[in-house]
C-alpha atoms as a PDB file:
ATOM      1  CA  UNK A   1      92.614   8.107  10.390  1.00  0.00           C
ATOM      2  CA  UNK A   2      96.083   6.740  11.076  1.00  0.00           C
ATOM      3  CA  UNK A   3      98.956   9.074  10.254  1.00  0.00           C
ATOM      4  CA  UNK A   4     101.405   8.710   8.035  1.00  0.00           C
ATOM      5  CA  UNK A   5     104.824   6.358   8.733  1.00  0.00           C
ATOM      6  CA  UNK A   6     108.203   6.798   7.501  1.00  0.00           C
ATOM      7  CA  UNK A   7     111.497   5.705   8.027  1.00  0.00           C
ATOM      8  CA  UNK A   8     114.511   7.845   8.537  1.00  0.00           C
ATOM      9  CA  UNK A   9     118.452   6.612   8.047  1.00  0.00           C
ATOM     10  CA  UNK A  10     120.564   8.562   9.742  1.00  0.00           C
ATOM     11  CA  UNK A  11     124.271   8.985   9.220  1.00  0.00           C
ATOM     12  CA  UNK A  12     127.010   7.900  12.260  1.00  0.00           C
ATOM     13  CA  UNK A  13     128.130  11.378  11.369  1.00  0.00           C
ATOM     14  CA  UNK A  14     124.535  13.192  12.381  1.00  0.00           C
ATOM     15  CA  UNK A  15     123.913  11.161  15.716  1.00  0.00           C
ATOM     16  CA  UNK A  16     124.887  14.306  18.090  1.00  0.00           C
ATOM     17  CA  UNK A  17     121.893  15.738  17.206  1.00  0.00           C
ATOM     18  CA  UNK A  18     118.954  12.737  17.480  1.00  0.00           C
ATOM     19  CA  UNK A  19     117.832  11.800  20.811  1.00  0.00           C
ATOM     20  CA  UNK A  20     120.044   8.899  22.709  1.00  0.00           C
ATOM     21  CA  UNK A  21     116.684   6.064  22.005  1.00  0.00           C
ATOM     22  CA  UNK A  22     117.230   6.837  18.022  1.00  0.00           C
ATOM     23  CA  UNK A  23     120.753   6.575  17.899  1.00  0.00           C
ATOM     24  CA  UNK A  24     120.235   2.265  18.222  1.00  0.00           C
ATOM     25  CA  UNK A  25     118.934   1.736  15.093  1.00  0.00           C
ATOM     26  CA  UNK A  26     120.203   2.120  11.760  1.00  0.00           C
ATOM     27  CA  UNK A  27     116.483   3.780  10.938  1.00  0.00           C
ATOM     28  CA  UNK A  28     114.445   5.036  12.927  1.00  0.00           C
ATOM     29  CA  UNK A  29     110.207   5.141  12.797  1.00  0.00           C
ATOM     30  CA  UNK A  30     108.742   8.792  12.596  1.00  0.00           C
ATOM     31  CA  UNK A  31     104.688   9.776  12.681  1.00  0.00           C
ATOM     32  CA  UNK A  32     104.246  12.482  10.096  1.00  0.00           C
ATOM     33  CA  UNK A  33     100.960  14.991   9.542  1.00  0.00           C
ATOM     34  CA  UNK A  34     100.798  14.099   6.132  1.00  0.00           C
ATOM     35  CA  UNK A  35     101.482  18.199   5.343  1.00  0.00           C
ATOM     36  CA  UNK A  36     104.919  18.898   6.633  1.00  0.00           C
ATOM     37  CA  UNK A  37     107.594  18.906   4.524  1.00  0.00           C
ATOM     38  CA  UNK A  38     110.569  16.734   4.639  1.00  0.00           C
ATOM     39  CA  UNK A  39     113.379  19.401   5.787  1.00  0.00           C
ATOM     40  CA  UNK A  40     110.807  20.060   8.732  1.00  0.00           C
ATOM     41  CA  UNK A  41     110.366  16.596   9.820  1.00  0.00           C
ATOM     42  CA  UNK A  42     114.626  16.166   9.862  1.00  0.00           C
ATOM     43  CA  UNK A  43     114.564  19.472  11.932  1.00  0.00           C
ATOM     44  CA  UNK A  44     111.482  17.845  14.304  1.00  0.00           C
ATOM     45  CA  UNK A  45     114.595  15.220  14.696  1.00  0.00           C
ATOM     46  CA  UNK A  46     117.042  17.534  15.837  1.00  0.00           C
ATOM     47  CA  UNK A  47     119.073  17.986  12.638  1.00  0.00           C
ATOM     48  CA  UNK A  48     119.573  21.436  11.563  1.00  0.00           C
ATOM     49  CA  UNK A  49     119.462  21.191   7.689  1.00  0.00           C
ATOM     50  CA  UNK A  50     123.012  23.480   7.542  1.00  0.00           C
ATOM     51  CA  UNK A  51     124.364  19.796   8.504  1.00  0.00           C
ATOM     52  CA  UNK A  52     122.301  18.036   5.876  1.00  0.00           C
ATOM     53  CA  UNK A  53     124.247  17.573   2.367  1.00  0.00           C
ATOM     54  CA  UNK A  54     121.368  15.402   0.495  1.00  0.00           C
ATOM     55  CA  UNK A  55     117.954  13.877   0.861  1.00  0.00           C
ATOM     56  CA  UNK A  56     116.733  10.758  -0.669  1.00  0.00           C
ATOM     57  CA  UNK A  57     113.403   9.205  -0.613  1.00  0.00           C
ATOM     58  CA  UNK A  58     112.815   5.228  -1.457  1.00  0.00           C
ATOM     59  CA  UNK A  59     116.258   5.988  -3.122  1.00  0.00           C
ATOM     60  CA  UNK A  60     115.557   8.761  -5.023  1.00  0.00           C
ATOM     61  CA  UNK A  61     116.921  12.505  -4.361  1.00  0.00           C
ATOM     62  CA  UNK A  62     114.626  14.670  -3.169  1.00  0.00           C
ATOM     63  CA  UNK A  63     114.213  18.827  -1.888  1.00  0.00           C
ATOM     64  CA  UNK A  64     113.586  19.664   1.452  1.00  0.00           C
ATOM     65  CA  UNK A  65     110.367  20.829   0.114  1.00  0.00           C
ATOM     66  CA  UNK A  66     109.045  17.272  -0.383  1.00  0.00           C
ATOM     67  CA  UNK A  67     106.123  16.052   1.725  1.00  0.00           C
ATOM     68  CA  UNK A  68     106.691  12.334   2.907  1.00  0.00           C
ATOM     69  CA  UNK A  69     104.015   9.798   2.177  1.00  0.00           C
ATOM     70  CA  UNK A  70     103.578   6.956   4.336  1.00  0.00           C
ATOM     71  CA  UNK A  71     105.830   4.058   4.129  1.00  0.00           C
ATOM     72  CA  UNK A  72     108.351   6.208   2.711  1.00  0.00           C
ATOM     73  CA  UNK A  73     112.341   5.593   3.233  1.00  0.00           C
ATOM     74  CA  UNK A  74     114.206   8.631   3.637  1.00  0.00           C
ATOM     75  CA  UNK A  75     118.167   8.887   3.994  1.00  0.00           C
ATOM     76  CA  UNK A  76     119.569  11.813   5.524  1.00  0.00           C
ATOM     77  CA  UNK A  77     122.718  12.698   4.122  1.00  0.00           C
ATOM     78  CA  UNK A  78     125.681  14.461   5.903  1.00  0.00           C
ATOM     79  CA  UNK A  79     127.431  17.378   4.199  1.00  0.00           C
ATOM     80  CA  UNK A  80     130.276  16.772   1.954  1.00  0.00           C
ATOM     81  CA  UNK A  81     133.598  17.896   3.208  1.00  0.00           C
ATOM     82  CA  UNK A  82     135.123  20.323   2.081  1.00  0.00           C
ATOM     83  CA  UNK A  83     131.578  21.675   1.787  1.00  0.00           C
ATOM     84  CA  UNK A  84     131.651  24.378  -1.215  1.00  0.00           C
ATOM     85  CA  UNK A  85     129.659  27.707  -0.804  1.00  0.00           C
ATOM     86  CA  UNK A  86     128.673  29.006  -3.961  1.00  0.00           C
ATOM     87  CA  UNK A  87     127.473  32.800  -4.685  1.00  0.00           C
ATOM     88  CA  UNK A  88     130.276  34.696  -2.965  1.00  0.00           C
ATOM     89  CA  UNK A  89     133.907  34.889  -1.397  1.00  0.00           C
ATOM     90  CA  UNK A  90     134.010  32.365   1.795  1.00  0.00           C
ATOM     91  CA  UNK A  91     134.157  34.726   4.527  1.00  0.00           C
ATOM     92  CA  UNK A  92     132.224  33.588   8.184  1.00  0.00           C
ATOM     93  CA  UNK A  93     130.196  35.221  11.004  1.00  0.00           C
ATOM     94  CA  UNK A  94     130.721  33.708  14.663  1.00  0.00           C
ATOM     95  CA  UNK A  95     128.398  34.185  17.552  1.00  0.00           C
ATOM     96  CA  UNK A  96     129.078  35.400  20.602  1.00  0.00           C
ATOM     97  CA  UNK A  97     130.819  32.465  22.306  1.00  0.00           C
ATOM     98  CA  UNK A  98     132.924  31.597  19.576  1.00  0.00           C
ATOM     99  CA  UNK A  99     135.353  34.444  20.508  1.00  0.00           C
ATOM    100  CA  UNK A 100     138.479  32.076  20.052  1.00  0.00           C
ATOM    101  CA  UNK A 101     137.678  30.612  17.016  1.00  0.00           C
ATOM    102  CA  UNK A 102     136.987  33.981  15.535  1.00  0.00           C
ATOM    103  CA  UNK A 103     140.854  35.307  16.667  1.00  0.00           C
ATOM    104  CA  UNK A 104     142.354  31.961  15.307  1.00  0.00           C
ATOM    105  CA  UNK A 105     140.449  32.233  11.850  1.00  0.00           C
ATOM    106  CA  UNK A 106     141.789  35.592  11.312  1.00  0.00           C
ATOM    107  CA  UNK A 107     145.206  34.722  12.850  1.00  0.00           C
ATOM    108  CA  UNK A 108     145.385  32.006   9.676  1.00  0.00           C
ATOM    109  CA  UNK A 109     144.107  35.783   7.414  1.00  0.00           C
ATOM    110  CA  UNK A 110     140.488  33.879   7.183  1.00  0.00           C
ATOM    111  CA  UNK A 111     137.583  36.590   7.003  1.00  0.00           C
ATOM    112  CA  UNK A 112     136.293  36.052  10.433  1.00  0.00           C
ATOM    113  CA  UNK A 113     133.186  38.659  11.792  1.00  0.00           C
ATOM    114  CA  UNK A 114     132.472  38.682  15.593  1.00  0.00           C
ATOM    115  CA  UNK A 115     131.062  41.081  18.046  1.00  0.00           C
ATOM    116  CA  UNK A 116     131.978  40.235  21.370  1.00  0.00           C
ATOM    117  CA  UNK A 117     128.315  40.996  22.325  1.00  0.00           C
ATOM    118  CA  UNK A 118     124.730  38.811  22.451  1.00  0.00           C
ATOM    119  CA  UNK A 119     122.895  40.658  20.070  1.00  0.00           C
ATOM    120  CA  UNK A 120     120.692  38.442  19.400  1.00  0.00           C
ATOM    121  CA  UNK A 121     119.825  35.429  16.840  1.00  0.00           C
ATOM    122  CA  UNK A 122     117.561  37.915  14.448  1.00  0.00           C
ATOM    123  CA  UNK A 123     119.959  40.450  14.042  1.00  0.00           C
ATOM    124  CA  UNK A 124     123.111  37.751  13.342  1.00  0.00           C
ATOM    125  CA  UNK A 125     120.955  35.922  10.798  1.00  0.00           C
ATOM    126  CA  UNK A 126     120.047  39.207   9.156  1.00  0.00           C
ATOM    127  CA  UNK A 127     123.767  39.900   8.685  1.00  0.00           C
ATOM    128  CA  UNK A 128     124.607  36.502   7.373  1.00  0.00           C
ATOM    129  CA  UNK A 129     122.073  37.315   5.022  1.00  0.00           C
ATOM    130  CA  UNK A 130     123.207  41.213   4.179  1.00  0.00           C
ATOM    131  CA  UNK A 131     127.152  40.614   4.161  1.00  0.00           C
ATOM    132  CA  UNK A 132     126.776  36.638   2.411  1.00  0.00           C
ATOM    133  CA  UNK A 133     128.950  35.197   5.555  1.00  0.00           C
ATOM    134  CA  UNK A 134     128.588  31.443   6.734  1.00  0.00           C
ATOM    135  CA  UNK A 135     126.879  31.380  10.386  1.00  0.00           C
ATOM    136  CA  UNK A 136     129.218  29.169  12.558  1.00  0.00           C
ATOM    137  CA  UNK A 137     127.516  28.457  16.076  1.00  0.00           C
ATOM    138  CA  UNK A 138     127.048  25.794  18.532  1.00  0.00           C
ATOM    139  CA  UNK A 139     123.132  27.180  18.842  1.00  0.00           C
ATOM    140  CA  UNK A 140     121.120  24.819  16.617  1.00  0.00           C
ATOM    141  CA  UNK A 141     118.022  27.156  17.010  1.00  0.00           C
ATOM    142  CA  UNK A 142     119.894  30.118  15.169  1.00  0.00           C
ATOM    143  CA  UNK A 143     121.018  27.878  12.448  1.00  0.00           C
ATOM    144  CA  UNK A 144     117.068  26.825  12.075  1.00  0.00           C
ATOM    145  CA  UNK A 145     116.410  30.556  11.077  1.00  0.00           C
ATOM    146  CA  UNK A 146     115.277  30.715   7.502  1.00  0.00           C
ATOM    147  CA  UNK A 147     116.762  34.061   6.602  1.00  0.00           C
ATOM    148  CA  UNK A 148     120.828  32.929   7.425  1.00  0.00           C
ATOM    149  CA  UNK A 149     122.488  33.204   3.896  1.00  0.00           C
ATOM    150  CA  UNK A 150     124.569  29.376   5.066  1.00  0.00           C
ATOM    151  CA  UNK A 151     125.378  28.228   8.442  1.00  0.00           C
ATOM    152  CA  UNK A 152     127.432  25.563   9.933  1.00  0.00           C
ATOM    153  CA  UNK A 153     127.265  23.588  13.359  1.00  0.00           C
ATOM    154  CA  UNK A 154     130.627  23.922  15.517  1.00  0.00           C
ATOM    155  CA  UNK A 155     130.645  20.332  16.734  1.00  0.00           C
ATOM    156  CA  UNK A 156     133.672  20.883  19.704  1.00  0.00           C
ATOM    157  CA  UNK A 157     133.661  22.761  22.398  1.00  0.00           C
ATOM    158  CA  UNK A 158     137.162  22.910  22.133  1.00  0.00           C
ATOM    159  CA  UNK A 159     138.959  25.709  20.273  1.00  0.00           C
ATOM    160  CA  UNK A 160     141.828  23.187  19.112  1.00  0.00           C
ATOM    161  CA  UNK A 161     139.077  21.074  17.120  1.00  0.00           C
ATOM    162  CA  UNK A 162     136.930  23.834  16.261  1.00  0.00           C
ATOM    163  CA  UNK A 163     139.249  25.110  14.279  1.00  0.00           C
ATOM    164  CA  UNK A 164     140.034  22.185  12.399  1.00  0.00           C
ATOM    165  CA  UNK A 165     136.663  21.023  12.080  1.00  0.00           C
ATOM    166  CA  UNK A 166     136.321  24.754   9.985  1.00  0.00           C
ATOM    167  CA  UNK A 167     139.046  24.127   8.087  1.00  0.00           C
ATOM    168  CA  UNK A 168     138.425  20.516   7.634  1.00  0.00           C
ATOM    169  CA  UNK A 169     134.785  21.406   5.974  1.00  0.00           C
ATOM    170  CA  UNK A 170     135.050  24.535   4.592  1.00  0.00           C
ATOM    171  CA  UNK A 171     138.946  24.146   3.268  1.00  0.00           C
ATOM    172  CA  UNK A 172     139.087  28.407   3.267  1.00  0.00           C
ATOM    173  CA  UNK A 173     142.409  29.670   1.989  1.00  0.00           C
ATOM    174  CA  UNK A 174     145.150  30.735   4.734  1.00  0.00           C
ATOM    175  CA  UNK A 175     147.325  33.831   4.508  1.00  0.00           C
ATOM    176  CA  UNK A 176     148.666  33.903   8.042  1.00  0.00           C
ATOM    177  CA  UNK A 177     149.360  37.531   9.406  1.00  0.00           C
ATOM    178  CA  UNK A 178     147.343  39.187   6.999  1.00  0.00           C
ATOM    179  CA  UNK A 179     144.704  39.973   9.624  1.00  0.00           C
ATOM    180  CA  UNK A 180     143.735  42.249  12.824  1.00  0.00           C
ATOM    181  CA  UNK A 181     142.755  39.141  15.385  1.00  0.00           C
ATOM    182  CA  UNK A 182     141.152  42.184  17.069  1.00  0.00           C
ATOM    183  CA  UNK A 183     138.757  43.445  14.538  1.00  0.00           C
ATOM    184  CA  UNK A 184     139.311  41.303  11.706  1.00  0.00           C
ATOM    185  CA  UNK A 185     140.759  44.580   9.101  1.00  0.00           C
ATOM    186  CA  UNK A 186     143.652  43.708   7.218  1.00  0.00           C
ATOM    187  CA  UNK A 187     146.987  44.463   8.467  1.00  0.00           C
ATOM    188  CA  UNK A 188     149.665  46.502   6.868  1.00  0.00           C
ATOM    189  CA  UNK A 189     153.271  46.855   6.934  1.00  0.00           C
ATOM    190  CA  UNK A 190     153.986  49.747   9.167  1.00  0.00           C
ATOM    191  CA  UNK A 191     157.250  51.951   9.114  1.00  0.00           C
ATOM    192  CA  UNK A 192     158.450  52.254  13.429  1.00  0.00           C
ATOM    193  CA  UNK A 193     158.471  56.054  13.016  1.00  0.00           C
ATOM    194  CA  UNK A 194     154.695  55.964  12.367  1.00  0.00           C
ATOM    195  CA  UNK A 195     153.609  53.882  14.924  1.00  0.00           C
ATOM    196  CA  UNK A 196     156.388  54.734  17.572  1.00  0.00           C
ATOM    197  CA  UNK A 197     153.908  56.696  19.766  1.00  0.00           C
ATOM    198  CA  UNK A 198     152.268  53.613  20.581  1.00  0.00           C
ATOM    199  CA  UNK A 199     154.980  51.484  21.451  1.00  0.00           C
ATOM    200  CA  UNK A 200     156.462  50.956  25.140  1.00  0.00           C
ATOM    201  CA  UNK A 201     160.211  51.603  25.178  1.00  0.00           C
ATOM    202  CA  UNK A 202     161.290  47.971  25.558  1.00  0.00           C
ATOM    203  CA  UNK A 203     159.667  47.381  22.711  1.00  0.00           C
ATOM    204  CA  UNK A 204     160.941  50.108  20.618  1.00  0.00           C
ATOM    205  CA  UNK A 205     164.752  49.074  21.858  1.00  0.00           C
ATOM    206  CA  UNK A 206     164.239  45.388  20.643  1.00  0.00           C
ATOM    207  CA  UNK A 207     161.651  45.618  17.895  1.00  0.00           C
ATOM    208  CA  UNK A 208     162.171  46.952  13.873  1.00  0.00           C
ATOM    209  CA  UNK A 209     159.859  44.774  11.961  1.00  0.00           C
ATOM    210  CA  UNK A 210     155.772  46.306  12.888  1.00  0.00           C
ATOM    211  CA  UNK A 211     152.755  45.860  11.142  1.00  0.00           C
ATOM    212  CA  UNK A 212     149.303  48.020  11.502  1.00  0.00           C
ATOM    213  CA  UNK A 213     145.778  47.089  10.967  1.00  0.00           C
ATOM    214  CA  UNK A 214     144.115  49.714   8.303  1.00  0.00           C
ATOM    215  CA  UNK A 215     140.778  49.953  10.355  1.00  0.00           C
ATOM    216  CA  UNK A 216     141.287  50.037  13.850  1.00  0.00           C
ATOM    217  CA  UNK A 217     145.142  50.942  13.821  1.00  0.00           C
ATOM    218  CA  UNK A 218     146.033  48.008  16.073  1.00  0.00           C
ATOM    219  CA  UNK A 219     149.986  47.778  15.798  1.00  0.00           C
ATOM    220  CA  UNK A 220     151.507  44.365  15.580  1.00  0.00           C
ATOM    221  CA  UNK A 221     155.163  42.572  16.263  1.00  0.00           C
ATOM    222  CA  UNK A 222     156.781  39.094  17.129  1.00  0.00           C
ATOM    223  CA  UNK A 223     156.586  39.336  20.955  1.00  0.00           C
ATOM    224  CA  UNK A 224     156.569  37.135  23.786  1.00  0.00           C
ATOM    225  CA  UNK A 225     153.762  34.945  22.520  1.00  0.00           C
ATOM    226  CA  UNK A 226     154.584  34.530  18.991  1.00  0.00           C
ATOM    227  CA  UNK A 227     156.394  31.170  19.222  1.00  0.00           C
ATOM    228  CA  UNK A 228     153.282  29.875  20.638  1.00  0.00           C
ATOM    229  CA  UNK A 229     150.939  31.576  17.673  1.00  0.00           C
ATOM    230  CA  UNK A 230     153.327  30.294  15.338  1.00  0.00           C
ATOM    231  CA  UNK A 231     153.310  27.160  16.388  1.00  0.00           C
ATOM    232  CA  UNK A 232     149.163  27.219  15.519  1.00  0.00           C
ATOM    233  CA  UNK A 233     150.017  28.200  12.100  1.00  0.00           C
ATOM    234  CA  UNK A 234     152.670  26.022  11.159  1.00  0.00           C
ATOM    235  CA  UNK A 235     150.093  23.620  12.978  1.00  0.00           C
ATOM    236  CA  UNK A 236     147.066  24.729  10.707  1.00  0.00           C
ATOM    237  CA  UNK A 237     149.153  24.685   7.761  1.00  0.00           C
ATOM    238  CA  UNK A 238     150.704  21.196   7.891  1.00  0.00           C
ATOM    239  CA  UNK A 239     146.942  19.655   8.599  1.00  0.00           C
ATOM    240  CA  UNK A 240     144.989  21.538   5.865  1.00  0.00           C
ATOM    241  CA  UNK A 241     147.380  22.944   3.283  1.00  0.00           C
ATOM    242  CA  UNK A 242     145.763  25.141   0.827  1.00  0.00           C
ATOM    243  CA  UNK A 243     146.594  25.701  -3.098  1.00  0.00           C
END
């Protein structure tokens, strides 16, 4: 007995992920077992369904769930941007290579968690799930696992155009220098007589304005490097302004 044949349109937008041979066509034949559903024959393609906005079948929308029948059309459509996460406050949860992302989210006061640390996809999926928190990774096998609360592909390897790809899709709210880049708490303003015991004596002589992060007591100023860090904000908020 023959298997079942569909066709699948794929979206210019969801290309990266098919291999090189399917990207010539605007559809592309697929061999199905008759059984599987649809969102596991788009993941067979190399799609991770946290890129997938909608399904349709011989024009019609259908769930992940559905199980092709042969001769089917299916169109594959990419998320919309800015993509809306319903069911709690948008806060994300970066693996471990996404280090720079992570301290330029919370640099714009975006809820940003990150262990600088491989521990493993399981455990990162079970705390997208526990803490609600959007999976951003570059690994399309985590964002396969079933048990992530919502996860997103980082397209760019670059931290310039990661970060605008996140705020591109997701269109968080910014409140520069409102958080610890080093552990993500929220910062604090700090009186110089508190914090003076951690403060070199240059810094002490030129500095009067300090803030404090209220979990791991990181003390911040405007140093050396703040032109360039302000220069990313002003950057970030030009390009994706926020109500």
């Amino acid at each position: 007995m023959s298997r079942p044949r569909i066709t699948v349109s794929i979206p210019a937008e969801l290309h990266v992920f098919v291999s090189s041979d399917r990207r010539r066509s605007e559809a592309v034949d697929v061999a199905t077992d008759g059984t599987s559903s649809l969102g596991h024959v788009v993941e067979s393609l190399g799609i991770p369904l946290t890129e997938v906005g909608g399904l349709g079948a011989d024009g019609r929308e259908v769930p992940v769930a559905h199980v092709p029948a042969d001769g089917e059309h299916i169109s594959v459509a990419a998320v919309t941007r800015p993509q809306r996460v319903p069911g709690a406050p948008l806060r994300f949860l970066l693996d471990v290579h996404l280090g720079t992302l992570a301290r330029r989210l919370r640099l714009l006061g975006v809820d940003a968690a990150y262990l600088n640390e491989d521990i493993g996809d399981p455990a990162l999926a079970a705390r997208s799930a526990r803490e609600k928190r959007v999976m951003l990774s570059r690994d399309r096998g985590l964002l396969r696992r079933r048990e992530l609360w919502a996860g997103a592909y980082v397209y760019s390897d670059r931290p310039e155009e990661q970060l605008h790809d996140v705020l591109d899709r997701f269109a968080p709210e910014l409140a520069p220098w409102t958080r610890c880049v080093a552990c993500n708490g929220p910062l604090a303003q700090a009186d110089k007589a508190a914090v003076s015991d951690r403060l070199h004596d240059g810094t002490q002589r030129s500095y009067d304005v300090f803030a404090q992060c209220t979990e791991c007591d990181r003390v911040y100023w405007k140093g050396a490097h703040h032109a360039t860090l302000q220069a990313l904000v002003d950057d970030a908020l030009r390009t994706h302004p926020t109500a």
